[in-house]
N, C-alpha and C. Protein backbone atom coordinates (compact mmCIF):
# COMPACT_ATOMS: atom_id res chain seq x y z
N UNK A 1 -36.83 -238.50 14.98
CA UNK A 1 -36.73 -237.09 14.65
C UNK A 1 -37.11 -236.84 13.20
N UNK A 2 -36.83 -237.68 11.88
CA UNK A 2 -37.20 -237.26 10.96
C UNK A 2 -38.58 -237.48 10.55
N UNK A 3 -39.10 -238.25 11.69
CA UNK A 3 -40.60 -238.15 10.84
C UNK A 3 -41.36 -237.09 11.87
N UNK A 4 -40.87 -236.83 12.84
CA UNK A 4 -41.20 -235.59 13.79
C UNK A 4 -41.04 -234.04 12.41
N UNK A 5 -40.14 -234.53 12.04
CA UNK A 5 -39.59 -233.14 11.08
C UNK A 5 -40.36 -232.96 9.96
N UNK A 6 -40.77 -233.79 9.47
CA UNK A 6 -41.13 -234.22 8.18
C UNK A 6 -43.00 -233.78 8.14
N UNK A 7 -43.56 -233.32 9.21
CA UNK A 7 -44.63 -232.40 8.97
C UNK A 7 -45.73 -233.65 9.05
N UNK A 8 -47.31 -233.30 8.68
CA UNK A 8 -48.15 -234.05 9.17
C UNK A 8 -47.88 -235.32 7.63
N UNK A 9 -48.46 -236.60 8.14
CA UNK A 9 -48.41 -237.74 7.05
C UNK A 9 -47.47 -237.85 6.61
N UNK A 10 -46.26 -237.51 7.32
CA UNK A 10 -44.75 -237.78 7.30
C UNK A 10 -44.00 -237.92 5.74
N UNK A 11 -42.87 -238.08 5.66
CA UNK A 11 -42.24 -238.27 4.26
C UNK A 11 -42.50 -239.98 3.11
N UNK A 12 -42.66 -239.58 2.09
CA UNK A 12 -43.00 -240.78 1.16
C UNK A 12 -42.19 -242.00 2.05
N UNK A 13 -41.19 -241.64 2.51
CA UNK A 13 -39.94 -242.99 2.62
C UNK A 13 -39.06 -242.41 3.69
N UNK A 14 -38.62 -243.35 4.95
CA UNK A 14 -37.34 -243.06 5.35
C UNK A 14 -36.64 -244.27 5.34
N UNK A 15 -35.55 -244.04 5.39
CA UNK A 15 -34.27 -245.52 5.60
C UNK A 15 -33.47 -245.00 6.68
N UNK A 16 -33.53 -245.44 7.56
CA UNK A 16 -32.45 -245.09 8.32
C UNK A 16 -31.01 -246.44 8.37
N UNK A 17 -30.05 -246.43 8.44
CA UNK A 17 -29.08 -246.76 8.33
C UNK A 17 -27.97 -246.11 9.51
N UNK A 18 -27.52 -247.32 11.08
CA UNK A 18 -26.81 -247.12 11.71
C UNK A 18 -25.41 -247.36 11.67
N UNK A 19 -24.41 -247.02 12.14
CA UNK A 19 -22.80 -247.54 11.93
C UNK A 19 -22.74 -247.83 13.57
N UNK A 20 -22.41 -248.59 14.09
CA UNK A 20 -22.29 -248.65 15.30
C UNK A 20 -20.76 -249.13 15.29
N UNK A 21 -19.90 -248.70 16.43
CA UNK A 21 -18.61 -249.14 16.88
C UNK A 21 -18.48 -250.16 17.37
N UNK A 22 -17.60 -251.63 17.08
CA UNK A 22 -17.84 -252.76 17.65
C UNK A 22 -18.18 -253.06 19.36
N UNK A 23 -17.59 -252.42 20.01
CA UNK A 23 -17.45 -252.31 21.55
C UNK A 23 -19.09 -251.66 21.78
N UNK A 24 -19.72 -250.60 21.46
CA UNK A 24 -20.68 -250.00 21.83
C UNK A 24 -22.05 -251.30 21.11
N UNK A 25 -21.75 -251.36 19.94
CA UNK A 25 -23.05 -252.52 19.36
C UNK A 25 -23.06 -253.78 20.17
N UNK A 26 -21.85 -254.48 20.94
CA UNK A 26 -21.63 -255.50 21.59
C UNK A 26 -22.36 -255.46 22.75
N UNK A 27 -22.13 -254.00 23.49
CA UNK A 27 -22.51 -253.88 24.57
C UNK A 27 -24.48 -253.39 24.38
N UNK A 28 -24.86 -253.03 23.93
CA UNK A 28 -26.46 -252.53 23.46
C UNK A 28 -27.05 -254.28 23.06
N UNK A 29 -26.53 -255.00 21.92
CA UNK A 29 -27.31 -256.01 21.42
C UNK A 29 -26.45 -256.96 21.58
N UNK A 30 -25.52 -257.17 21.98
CA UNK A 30 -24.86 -258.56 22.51
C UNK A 30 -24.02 -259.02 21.08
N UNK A 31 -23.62 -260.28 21.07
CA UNK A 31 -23.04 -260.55 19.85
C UNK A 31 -23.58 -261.26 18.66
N UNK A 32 -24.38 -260.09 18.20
CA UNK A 32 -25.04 -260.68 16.78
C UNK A 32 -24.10 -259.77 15.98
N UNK A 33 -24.04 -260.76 14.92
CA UNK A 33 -23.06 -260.75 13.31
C UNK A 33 -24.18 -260.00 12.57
N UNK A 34 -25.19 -259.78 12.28
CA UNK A 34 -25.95 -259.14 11.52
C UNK A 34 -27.04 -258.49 11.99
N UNK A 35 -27.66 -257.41 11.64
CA UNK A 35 -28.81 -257.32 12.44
C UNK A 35 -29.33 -256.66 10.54
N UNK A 36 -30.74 -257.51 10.34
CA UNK A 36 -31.28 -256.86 9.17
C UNK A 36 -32.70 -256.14 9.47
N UNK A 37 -32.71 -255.23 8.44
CA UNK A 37 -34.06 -254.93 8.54
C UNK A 37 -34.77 -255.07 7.80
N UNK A 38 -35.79 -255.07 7.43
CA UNK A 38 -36.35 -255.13 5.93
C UNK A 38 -37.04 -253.42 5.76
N UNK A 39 -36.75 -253.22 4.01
CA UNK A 39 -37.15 -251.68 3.91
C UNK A 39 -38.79 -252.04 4.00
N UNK A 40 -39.42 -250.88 4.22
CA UNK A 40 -40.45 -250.81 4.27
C UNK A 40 -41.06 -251.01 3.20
N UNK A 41 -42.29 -251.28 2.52
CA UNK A 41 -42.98 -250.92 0.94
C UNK A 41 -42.85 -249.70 0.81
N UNK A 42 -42.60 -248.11 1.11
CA UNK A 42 -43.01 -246.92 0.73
C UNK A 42 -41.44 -247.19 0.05
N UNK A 43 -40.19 -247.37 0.71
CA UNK A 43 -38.72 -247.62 0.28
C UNK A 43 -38.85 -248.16 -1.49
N UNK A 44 -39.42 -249.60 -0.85
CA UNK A 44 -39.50 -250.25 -2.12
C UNK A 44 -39.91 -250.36 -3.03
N UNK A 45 -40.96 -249.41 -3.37
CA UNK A 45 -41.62 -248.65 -4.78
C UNK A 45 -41.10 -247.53 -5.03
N UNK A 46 -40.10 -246.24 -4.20
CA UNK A 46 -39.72 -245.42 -4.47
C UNK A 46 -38.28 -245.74 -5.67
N UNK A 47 -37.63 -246.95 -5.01
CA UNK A 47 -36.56 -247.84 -5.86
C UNK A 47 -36.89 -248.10 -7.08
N UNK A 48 -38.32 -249.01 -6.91
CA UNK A 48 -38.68 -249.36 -8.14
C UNK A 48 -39.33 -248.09 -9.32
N UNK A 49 -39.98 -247.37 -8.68
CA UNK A 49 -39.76 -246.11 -9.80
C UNK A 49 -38.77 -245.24 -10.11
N UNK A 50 -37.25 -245.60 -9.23
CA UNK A 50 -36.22 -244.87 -10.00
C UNK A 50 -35.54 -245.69 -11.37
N UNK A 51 -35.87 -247.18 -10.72
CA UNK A 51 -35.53 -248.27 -11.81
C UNK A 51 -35.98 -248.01 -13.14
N UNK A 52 -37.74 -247.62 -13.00
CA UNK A 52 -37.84 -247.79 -14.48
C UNK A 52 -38.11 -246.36 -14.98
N UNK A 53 -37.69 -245.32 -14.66
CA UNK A 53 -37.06 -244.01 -14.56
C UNK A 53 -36.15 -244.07 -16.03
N UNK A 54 -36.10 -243.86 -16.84
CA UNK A 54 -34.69 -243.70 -18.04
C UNK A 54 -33.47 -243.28 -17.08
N UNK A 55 -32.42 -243.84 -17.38
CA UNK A 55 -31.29 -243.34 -16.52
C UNK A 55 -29.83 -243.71 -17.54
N UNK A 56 -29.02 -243.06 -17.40
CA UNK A 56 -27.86 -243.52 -17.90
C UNK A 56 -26.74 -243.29 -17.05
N UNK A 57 -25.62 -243.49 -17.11
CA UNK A 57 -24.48 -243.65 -16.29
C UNK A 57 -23.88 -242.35 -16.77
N UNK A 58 -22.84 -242.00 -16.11
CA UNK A 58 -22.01 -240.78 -15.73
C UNK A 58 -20.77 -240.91 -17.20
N UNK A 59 -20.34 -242.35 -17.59
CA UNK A 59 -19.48 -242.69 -18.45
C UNK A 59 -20.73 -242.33 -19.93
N UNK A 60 -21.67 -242.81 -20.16
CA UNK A 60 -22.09 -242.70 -21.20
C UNK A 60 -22.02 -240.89 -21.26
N UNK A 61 -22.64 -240.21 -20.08
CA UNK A 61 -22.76 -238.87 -20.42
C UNK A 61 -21.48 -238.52 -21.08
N UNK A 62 -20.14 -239.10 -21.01
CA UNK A 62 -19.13 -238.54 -21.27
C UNK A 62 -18.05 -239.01 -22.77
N UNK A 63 -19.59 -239.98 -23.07
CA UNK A 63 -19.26 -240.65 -24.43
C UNK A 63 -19.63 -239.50 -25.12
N UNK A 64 -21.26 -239.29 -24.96
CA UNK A 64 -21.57 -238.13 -25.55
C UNK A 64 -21.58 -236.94 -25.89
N UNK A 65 -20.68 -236.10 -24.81
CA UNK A 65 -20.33 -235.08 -25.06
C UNK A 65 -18.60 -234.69 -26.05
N UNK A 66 -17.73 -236.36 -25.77
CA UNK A 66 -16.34 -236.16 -26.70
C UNK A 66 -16.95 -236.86 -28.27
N UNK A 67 -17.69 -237.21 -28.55
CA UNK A 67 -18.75 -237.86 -29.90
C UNK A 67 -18.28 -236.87 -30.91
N UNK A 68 -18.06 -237.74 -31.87
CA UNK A 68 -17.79 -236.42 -33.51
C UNK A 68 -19.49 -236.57 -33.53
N UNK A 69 -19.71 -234.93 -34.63
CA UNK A 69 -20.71 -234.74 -34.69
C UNK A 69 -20.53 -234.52 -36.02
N UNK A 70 -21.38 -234.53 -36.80
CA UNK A 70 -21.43 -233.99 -38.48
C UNK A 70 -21.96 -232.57 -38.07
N UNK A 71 -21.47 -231.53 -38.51
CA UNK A 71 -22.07 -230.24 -38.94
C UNK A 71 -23.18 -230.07 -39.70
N UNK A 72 -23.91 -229.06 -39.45
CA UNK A 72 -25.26 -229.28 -40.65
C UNK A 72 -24.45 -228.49 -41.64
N UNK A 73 -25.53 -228.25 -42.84
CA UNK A 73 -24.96 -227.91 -44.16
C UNK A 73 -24.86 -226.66 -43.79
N UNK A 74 -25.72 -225.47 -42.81
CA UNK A 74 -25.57 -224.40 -42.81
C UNK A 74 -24.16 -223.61 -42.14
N UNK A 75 -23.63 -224.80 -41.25
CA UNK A 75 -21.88 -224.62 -40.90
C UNK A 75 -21.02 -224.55 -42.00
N UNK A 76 -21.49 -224.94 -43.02
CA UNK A 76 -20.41 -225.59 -44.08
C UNK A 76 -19.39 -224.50 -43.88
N UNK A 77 -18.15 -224.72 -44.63
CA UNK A 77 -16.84 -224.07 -44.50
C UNK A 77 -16.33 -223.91 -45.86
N UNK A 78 -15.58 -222.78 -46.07
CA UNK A 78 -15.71 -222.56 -47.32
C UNK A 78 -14.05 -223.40 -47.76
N UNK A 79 -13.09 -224.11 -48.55
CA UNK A 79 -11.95 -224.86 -48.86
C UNK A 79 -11.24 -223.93 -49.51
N UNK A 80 -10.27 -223.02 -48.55
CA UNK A 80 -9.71 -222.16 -49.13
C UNK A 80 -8.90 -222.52 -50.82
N UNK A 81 -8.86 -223.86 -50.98
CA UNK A 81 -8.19 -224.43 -52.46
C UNK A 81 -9.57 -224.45 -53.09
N UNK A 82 -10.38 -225.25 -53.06
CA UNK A 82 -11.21 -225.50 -54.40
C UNK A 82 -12.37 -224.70 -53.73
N UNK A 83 -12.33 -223.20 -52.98
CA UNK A 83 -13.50 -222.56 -52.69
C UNK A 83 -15.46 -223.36 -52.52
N UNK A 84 -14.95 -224.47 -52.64
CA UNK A 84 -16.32 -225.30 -52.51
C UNK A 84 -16.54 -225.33 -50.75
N UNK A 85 -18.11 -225.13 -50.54
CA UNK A 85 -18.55 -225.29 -49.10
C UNK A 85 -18.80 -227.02 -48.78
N UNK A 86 -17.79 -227.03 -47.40
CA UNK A 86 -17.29 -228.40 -47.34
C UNK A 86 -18.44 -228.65 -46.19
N UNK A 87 -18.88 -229.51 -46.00
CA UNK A 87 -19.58 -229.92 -43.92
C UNK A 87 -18.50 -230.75 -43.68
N UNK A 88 -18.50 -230.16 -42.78
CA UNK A 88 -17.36 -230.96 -41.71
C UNK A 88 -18.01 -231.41 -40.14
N UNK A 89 -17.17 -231.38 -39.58
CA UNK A 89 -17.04 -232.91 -38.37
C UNK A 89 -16.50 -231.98 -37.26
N UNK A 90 -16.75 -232.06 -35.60
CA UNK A 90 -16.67 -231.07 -34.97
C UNK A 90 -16.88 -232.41 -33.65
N UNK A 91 -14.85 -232.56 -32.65
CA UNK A 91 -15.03 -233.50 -31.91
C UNK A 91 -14.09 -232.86 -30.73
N UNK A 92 -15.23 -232.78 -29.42
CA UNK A 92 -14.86 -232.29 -28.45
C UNK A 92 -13.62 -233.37 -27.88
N UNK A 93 -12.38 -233.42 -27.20
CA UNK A 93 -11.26 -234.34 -26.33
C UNK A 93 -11.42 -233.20 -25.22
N UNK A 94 -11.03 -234.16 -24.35
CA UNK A 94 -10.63 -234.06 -22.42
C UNK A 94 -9.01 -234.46 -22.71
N UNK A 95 -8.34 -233.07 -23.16
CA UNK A 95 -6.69 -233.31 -23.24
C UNK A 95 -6.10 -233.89 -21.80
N UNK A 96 -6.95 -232.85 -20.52
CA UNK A 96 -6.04 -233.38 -19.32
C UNK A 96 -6.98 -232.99 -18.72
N UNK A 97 -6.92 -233.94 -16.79
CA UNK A 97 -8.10 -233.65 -16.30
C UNK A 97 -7.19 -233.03 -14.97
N UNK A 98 -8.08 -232.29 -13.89
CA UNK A 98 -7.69 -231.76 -12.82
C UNK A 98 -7.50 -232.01 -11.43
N UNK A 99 -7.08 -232.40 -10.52
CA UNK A 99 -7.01 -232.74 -9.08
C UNK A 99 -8.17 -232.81 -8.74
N UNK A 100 -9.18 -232.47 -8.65
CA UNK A 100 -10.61 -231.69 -8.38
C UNK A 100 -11.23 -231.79 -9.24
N UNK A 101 -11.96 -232.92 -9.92
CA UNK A 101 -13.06 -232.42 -11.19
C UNK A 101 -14.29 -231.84 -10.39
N UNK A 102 -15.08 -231.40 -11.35
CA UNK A 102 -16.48 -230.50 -10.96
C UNK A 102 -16.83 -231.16 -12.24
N UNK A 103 -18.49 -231.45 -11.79
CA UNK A 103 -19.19 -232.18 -13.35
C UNK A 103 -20.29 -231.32 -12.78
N UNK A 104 -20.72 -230.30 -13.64
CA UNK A 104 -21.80 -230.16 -13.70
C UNK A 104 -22.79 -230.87 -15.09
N UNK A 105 -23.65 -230.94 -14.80
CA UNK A 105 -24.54 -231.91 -15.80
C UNK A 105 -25.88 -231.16 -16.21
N UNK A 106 -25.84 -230.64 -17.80
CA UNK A 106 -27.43 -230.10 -18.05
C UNK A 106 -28.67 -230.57 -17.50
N UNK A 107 -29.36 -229.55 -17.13
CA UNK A 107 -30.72 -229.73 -16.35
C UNK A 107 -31.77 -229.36 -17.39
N UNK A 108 -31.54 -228.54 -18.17
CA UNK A 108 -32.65 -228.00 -18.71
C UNK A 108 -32.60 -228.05 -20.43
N UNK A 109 -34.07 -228.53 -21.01
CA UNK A 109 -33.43 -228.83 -22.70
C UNK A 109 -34.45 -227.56 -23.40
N UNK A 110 -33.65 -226.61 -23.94
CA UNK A 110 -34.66 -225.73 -24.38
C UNK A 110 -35.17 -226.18 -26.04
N UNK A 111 -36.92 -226.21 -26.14
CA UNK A 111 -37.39 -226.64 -27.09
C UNK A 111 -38.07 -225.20 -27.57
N UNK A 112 -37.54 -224.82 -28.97
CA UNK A 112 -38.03 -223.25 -29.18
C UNK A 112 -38.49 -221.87 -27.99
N UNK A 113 -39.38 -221.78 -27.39
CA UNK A 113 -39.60 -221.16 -26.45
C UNK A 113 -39.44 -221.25 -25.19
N UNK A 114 -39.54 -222.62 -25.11
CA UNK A 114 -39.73 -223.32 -23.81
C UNK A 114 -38.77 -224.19 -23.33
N UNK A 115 -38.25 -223.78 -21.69
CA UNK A 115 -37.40 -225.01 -21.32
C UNK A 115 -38.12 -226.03 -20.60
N UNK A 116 -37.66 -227.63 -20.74
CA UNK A 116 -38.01 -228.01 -19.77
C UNK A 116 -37.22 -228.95 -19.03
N UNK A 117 -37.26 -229.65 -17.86
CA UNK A 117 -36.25 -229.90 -16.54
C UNK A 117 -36.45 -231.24 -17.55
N UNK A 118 -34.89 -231.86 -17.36
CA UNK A 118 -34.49 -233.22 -17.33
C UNK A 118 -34.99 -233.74 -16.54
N UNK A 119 -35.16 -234.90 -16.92
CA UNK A 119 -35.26 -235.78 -15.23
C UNK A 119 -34.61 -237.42 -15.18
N UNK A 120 -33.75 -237.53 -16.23
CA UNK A 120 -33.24 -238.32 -17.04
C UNK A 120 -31.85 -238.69 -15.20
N UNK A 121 -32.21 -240.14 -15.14
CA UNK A 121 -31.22 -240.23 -13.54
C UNK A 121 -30.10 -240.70 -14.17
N UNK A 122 -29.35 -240.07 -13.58
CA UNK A 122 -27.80 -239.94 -14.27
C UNK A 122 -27.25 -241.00 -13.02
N UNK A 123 -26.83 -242.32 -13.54
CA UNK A 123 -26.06 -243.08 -12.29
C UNK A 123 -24.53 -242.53 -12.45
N UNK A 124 -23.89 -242.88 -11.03
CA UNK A 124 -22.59 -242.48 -11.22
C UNK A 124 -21.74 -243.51 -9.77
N UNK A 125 -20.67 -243.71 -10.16
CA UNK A 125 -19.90 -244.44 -8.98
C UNK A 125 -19.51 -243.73 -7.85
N UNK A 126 -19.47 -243.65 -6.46
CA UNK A 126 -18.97 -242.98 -5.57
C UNK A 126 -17.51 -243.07 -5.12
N UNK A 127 -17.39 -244.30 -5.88
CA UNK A 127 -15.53 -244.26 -5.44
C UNK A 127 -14.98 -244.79 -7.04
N UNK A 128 -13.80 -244.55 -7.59
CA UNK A 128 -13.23 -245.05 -8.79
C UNK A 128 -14.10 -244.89 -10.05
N UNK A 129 -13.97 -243.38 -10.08
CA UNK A 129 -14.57 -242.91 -11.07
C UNK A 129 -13.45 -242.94 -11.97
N UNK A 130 -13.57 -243.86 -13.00
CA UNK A 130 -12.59 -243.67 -14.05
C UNK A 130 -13.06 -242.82 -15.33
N UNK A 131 -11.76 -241.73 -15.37
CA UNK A 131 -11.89 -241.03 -16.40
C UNK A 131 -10.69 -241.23 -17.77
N UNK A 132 -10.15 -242.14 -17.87
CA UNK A 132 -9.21 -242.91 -18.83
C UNK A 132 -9.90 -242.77 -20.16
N UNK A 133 -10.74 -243.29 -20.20
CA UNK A 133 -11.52 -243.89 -21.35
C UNK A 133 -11.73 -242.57 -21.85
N UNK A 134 -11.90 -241.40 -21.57
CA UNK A 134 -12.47 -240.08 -21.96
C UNK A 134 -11.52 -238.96 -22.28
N UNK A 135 -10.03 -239.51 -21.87
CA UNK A 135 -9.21 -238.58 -21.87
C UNK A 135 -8.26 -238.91 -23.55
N UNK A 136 -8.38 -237.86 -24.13
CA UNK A 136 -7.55 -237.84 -25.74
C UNK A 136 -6.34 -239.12 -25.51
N UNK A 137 -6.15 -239.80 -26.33
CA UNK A 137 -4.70 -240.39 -26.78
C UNK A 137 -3.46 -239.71 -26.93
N UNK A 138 -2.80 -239.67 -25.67
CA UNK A 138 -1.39 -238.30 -26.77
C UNK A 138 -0.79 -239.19 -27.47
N UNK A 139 -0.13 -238.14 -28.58
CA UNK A 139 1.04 -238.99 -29.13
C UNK A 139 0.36 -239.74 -30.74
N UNK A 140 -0.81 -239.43 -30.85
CA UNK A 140 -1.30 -240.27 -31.93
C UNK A 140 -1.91 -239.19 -32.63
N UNK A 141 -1.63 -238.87 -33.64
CA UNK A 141 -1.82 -238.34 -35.04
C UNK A 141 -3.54 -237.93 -34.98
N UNK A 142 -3.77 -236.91 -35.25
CA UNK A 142 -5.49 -237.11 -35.40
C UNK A 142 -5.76 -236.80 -37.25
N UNK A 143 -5.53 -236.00 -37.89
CA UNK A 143 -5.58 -235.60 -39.24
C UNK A 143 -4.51 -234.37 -39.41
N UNK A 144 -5.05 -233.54 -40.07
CA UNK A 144 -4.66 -232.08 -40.61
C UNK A 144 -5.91 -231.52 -40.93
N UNK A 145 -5.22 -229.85 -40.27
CA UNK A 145 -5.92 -228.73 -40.58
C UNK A 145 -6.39 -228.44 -42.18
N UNK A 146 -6.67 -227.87 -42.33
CA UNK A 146 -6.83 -227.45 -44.15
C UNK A 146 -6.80 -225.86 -43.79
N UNK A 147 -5.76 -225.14 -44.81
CA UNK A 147 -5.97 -223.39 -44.64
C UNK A 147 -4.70 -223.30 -44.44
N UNK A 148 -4.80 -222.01 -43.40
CA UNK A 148 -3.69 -221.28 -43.32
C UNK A 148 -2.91 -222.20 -41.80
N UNK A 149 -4.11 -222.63 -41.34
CA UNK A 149 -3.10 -223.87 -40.05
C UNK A 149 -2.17 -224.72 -40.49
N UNK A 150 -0.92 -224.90 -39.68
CA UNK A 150 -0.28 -225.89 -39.57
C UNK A 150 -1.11 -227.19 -39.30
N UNK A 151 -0.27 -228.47 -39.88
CA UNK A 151 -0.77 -229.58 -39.57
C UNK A 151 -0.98 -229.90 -38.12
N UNK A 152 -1.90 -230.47 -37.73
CA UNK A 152 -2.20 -230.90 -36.41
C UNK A 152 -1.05 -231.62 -35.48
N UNK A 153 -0.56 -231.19 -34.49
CA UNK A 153 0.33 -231.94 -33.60
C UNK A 153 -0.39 -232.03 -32.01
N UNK A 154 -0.45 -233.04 -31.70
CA UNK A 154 -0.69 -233.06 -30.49
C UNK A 154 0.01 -232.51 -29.06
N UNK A 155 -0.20 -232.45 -28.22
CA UNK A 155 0.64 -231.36 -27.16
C UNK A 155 1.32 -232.68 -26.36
N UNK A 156 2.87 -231.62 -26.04
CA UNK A 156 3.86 -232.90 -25.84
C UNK A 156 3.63 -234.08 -24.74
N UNK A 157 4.04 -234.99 -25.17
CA UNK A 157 3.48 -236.20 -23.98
C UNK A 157 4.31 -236.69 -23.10
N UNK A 158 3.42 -236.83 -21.77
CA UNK A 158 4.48 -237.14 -20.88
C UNK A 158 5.23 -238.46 -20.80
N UNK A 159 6.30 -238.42 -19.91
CA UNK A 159 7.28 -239.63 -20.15
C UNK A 159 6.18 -241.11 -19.69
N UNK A 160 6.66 -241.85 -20.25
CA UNK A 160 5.94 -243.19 -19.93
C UNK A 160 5.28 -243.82 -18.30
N UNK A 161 7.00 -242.83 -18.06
CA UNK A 161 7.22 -243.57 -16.33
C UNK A 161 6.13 -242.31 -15.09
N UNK A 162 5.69 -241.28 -15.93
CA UNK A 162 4.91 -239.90 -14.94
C UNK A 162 3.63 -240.69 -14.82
N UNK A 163 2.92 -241.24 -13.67
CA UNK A 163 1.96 -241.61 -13.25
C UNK A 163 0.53 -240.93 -14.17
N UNK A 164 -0.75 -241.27 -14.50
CA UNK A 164 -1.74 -240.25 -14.97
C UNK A 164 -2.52 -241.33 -13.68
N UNK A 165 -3.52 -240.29 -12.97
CA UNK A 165 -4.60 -241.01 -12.26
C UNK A 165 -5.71 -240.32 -12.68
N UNK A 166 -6.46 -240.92 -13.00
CA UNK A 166 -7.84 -240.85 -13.57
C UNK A 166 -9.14 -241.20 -12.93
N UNK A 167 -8.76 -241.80 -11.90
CA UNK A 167 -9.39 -242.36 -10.78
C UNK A 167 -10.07 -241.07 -10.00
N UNK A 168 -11.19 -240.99 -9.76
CA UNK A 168 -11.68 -239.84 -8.97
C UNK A 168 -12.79 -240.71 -7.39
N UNK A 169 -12.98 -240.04 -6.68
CA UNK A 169 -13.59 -240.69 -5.54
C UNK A 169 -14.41 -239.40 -5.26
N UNK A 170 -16.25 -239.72 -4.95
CA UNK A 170 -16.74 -238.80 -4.97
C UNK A 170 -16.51 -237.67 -3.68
């Protein structure tokens, strides 16, 4: 059916991939332990050009977006004490995450006038997506404000023994 579907000179690649129920595969092909196939070549160059494709993982994307950044000079901030324009430092935290994450991921990089499509392959795990590594430290001091803010306190932390799962499954 899919290369019926797939219009004249059919699709670059198909894979098909069966699950059969032990009782029904027993009864169709008898008792073989494996049945392999080999992918076709159209499969196996489509692989190999995702390989050498630039790609990064789902964890790095998420290095990069909690990353201190230096401000340019034109952010600078003015030091309400010694009125001098300071550059400062500007660092996104993941305080707490949700039952349900949603990742959406930029598609498009606008260069002055013009956007254009990523195509940068973002790998990612389908089961035990850990988000630990990305989520703030409570309980640990980060600096102080400067101004009219109070010093920095972190938001209260839970007891030792309250489970955090970080674990996501796609």
């Amino acid at each position: 059916r899919a290369l019926q579907l797939s219009g004249a000179g059919g699709p670059p690649h198909v894979k098909l991939t069966v699950e059969w129920d032990v009782s029904t595969k027993e009864r169709l092909f008898g008792n073989i332990q494996e049945e392999v196939v080999q992918d076709a070549e159209s499969v196996r160059l489509q692989q190999q050009a995702h390989r050498q494709q630039h790609s990064c993982t789902l964890d790095e994307c998420f290095q990069l977006y909690t990353k201190e950044e230096q401000l340019a000079p034109d952010d600078a901030w003015r030091c309400p004490h010694c009125k001098v324009p300071q550059q400062g430092t500007v660092k996104l935290s993941l305080w707490t995450l949700p039952d349900i994450l949603i990742i959406h991921l930029k598609r498009f990089r606008q260069v002055a006038e013009h956007r254009h499509k990523l195509t940068t392959l973002v790998r990612f795990p389908l089961r035990g997506l850990d988000m630990a590594p990305h989520v703030a430290q409570r309980g640990q001091a980060g600096g102080q404000l400067v101004g009219r803010w109070a010093p920095w306190r972190p938001p209260l932390c839970l007891p030792p023994s309250c489970p955090r799962d970080y674990l996501y499954d796609l």
